[in-house]
C-alpha atoms as a PDB file:
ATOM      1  CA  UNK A   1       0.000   0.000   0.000  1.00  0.00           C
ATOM      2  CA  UNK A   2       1.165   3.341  -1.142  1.00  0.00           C
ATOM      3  CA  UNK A   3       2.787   5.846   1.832  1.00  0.00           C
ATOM      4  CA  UNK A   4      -0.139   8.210   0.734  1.00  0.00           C
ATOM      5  CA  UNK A   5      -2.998   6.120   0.756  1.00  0.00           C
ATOM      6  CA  UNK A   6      -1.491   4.764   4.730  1.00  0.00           C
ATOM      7  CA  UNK A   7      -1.190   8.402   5.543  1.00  0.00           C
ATOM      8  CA  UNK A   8      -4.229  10.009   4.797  1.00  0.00           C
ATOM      9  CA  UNK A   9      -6.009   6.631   5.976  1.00  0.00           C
ATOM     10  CA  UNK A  10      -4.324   7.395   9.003  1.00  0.00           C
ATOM     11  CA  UNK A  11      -4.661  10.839   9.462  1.00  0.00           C
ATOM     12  CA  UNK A  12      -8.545  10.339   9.496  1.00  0.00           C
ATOM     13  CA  UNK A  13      -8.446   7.690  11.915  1.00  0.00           C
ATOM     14  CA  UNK A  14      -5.917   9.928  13.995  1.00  0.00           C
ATOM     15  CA  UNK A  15      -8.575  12.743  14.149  1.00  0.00           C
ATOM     16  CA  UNK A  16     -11.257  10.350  15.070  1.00  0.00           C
ATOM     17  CA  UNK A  17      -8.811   9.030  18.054  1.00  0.00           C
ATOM     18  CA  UNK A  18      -7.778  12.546  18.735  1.00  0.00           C
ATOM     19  CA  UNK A  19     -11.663  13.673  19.411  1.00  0.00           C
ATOM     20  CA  UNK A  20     -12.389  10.508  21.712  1.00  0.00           C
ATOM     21  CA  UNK A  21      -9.152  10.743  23.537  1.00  0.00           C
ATOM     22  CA  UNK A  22      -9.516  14.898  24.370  1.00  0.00           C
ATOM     23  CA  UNK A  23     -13.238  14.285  24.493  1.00  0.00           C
ATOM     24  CA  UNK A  24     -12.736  12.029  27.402  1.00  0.00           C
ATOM     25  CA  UNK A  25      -9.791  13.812  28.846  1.00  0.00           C
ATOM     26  CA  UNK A  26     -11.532  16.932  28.843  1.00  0.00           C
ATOM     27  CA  UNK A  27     -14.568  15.099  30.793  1.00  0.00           C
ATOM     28  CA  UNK A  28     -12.319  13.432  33.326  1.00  0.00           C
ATOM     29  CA  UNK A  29     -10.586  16.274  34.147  1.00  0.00           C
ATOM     30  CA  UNK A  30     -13.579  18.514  34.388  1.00  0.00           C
ATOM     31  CA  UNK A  31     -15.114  15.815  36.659  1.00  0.00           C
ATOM     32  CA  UNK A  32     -12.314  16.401  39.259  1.00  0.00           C
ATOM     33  CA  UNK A  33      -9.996  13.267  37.983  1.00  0.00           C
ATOM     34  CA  UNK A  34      -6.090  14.769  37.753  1.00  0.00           C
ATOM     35  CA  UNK A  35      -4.638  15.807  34.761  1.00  0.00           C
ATOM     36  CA  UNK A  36      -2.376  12.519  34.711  1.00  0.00           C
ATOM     37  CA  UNK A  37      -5.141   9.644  35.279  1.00  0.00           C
ATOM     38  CA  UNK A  38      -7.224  11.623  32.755  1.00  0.00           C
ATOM     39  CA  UNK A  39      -4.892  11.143  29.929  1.00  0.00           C
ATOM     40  CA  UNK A  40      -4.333   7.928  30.417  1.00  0.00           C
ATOM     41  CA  UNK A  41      -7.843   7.303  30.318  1.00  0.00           C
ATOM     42  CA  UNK A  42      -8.641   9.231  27.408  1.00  0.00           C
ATOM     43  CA  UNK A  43      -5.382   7.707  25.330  1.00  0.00           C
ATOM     44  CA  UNK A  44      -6.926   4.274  26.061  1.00  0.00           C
ATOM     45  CA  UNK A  45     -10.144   5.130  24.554  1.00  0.00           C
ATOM     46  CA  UNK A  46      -8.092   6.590  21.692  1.00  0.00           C
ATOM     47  CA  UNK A  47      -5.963   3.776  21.418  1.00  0.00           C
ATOM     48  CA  UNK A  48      -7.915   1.028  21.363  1.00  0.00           C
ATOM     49  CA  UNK A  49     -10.213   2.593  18.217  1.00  0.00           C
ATOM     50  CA  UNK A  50      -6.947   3.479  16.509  1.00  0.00           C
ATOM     51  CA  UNK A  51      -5.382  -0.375  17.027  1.00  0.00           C
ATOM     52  CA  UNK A  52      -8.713  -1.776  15.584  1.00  0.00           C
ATOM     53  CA  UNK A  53      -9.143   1.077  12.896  1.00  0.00           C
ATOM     54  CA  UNK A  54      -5.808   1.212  11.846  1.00  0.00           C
ATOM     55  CA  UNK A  55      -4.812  -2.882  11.569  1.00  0.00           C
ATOM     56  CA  UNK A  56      -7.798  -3.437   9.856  1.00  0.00           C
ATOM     57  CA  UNK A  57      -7.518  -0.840   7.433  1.00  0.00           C
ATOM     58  CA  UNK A  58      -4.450   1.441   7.213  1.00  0.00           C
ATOM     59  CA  UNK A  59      -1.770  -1.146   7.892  1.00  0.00           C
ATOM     60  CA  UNK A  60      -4.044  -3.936   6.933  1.00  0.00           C
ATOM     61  CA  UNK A  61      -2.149  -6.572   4.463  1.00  0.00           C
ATOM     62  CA  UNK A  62      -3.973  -8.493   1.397  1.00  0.00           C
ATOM     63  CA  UNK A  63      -5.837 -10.578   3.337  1.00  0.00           C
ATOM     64  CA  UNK A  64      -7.153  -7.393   5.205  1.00  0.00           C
ATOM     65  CA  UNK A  65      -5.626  -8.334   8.522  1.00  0.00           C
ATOM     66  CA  UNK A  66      -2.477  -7.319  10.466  1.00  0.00           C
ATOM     67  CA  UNK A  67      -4.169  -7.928  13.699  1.00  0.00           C
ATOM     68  CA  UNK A  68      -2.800 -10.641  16.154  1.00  0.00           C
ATOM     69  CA  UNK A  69      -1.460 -10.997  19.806  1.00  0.00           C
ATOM     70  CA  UNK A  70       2.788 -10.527  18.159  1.00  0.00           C
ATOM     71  CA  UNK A  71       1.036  -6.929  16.366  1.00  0.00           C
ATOM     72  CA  UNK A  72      -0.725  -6.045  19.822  1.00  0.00           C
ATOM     73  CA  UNK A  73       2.630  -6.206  21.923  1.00  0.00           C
ATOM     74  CA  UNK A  74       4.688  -3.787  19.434  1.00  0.00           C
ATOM     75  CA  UNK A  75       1.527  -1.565  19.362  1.00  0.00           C
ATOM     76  CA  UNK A  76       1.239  -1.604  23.273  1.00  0.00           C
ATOM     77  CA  UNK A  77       4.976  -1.218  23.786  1.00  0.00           C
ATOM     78  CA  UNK A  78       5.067   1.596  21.275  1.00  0.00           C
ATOM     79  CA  UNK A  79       1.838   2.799  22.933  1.00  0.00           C
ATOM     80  CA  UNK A  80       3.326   3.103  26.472  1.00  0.00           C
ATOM     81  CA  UNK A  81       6.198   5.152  25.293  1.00  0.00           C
ATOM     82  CA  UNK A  82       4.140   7.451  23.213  1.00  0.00           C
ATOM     83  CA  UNK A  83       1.645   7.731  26.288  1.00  0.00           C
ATOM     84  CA  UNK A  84       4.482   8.441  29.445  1.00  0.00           C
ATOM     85  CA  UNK A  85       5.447  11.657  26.820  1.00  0.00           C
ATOM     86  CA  UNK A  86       2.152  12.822  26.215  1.00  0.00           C
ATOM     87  CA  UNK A  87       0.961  12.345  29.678  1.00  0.00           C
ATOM     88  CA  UNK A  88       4.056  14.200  31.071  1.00  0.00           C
ATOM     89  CA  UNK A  89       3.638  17.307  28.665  1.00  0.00           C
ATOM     90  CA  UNK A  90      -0.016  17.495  29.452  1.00  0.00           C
ATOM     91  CA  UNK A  91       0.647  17.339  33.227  1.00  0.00           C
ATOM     92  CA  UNK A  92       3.145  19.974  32.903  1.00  0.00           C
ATOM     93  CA  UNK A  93       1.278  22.115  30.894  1.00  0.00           C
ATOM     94  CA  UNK A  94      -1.758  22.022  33.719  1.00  0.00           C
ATOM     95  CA  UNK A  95       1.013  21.961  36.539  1.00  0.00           C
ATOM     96  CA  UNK A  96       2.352  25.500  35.097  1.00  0.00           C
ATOM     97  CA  UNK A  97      -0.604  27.125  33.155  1.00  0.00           C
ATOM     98  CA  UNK A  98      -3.353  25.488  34.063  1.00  0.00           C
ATOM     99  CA  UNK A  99      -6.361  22.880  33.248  1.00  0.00           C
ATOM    100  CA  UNK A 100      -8.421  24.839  30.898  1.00  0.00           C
ATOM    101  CA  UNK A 101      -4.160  25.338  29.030  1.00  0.00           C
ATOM    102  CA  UNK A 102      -3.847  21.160  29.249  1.00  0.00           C
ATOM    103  CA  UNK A 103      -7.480  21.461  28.011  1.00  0.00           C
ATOM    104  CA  UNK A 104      -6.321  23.556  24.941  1.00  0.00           C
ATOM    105  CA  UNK A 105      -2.640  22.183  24.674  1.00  0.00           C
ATOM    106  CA  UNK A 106      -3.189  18.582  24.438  1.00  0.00           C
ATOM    107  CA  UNK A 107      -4.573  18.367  21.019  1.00  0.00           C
ATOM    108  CA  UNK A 108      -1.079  20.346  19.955  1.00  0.00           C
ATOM    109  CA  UNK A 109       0.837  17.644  22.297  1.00  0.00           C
ATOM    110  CA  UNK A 110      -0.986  14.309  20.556  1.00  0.00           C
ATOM    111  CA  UNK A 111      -1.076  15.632  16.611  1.00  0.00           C
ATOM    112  CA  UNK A 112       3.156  16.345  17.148  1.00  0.00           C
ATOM    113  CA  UNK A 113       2.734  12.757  18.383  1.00  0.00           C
ATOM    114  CA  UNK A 114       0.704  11.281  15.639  1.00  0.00           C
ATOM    115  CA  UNK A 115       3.363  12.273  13.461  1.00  0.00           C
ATOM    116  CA  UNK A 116       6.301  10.420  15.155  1.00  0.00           C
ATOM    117  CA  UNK A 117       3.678   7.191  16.112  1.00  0.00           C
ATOM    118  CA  UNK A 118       2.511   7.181  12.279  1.00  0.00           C
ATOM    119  CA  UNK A 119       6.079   5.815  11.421  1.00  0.00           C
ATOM    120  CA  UNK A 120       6.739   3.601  14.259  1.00  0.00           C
ATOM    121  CA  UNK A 121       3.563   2.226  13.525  1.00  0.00           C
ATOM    122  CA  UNK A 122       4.357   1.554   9.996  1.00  0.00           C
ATOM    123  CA  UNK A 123       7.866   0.459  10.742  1.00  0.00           C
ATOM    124  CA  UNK A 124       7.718  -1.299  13.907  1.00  0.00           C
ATOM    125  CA  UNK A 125       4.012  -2.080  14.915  1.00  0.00           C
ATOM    126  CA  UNK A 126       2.246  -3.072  11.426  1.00  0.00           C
ATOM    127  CA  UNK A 127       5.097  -4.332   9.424  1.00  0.00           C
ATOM    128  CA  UNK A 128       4.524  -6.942   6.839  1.00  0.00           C
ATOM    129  CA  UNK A 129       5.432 -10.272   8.488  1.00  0.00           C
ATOM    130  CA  UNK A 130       7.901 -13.274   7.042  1.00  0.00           C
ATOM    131  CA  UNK A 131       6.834 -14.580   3.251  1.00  0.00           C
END
């Protein structure tokens, strides 16, 4: 699959994981939860549409399946790093300017990760296996 057909398939799903993932930060955080706990959660609701979305579509082979327990390690290995920097920018963002800045800033924080996680993903997460 071409790099541009992968990367606009995964832009779109990135947006759709970006708007559950601040939607439910935003509502965690705004229910009292910290702004550390209420990243993670909303990056797991984020992630797990965007490991389903994007092995069965983006990164998805010719049989239309990259999915598997070897594909979900990489992903959640790759997932925890991506996760410890975004939650520690968006805790230090609410730490020095505020919630309603963390509120505003983590979109910013996630989309400069998208573009770093798009090719680890492709590289190291959804590679084409043996044969």
């Amino acid at each position: 699959m071409s790099l541009l057909r992968q990367g606009s398939q995964y832009l779109l799903i990135g947006l759709l994981q970006l708007l559950l993932d601040w939607a439910v930060f935003v509502a965690a955080s705004a229910l009292g939860l910290a702004a550390a706990p209420a990243n993670l959660a909303g990056r797991a609701s984020g992630a797990a549409l965007g490991y389903w979305l994007n092995g069965r579509y983006t990164f998805a082979d010719a049989s239309g399946s990259r999915l598997g327990w070897p594909v979900f390690a990489r992903f959640a290995s790759l997932w925890l790093a991506l996760t410890a920097l975004s939650t520690l920018a968006v805790d230090l963002i609410a730490r020095q300017l505020g919630l309603r800045w963390a509120w505003l800033g983590k979109p910013a924080v996630e989309l400069g990760l998208a573009c770093l996680g798009f090719f680890l993903m492709r590289r190291l997460v959804y590679r084409p296996g043996p044969g």
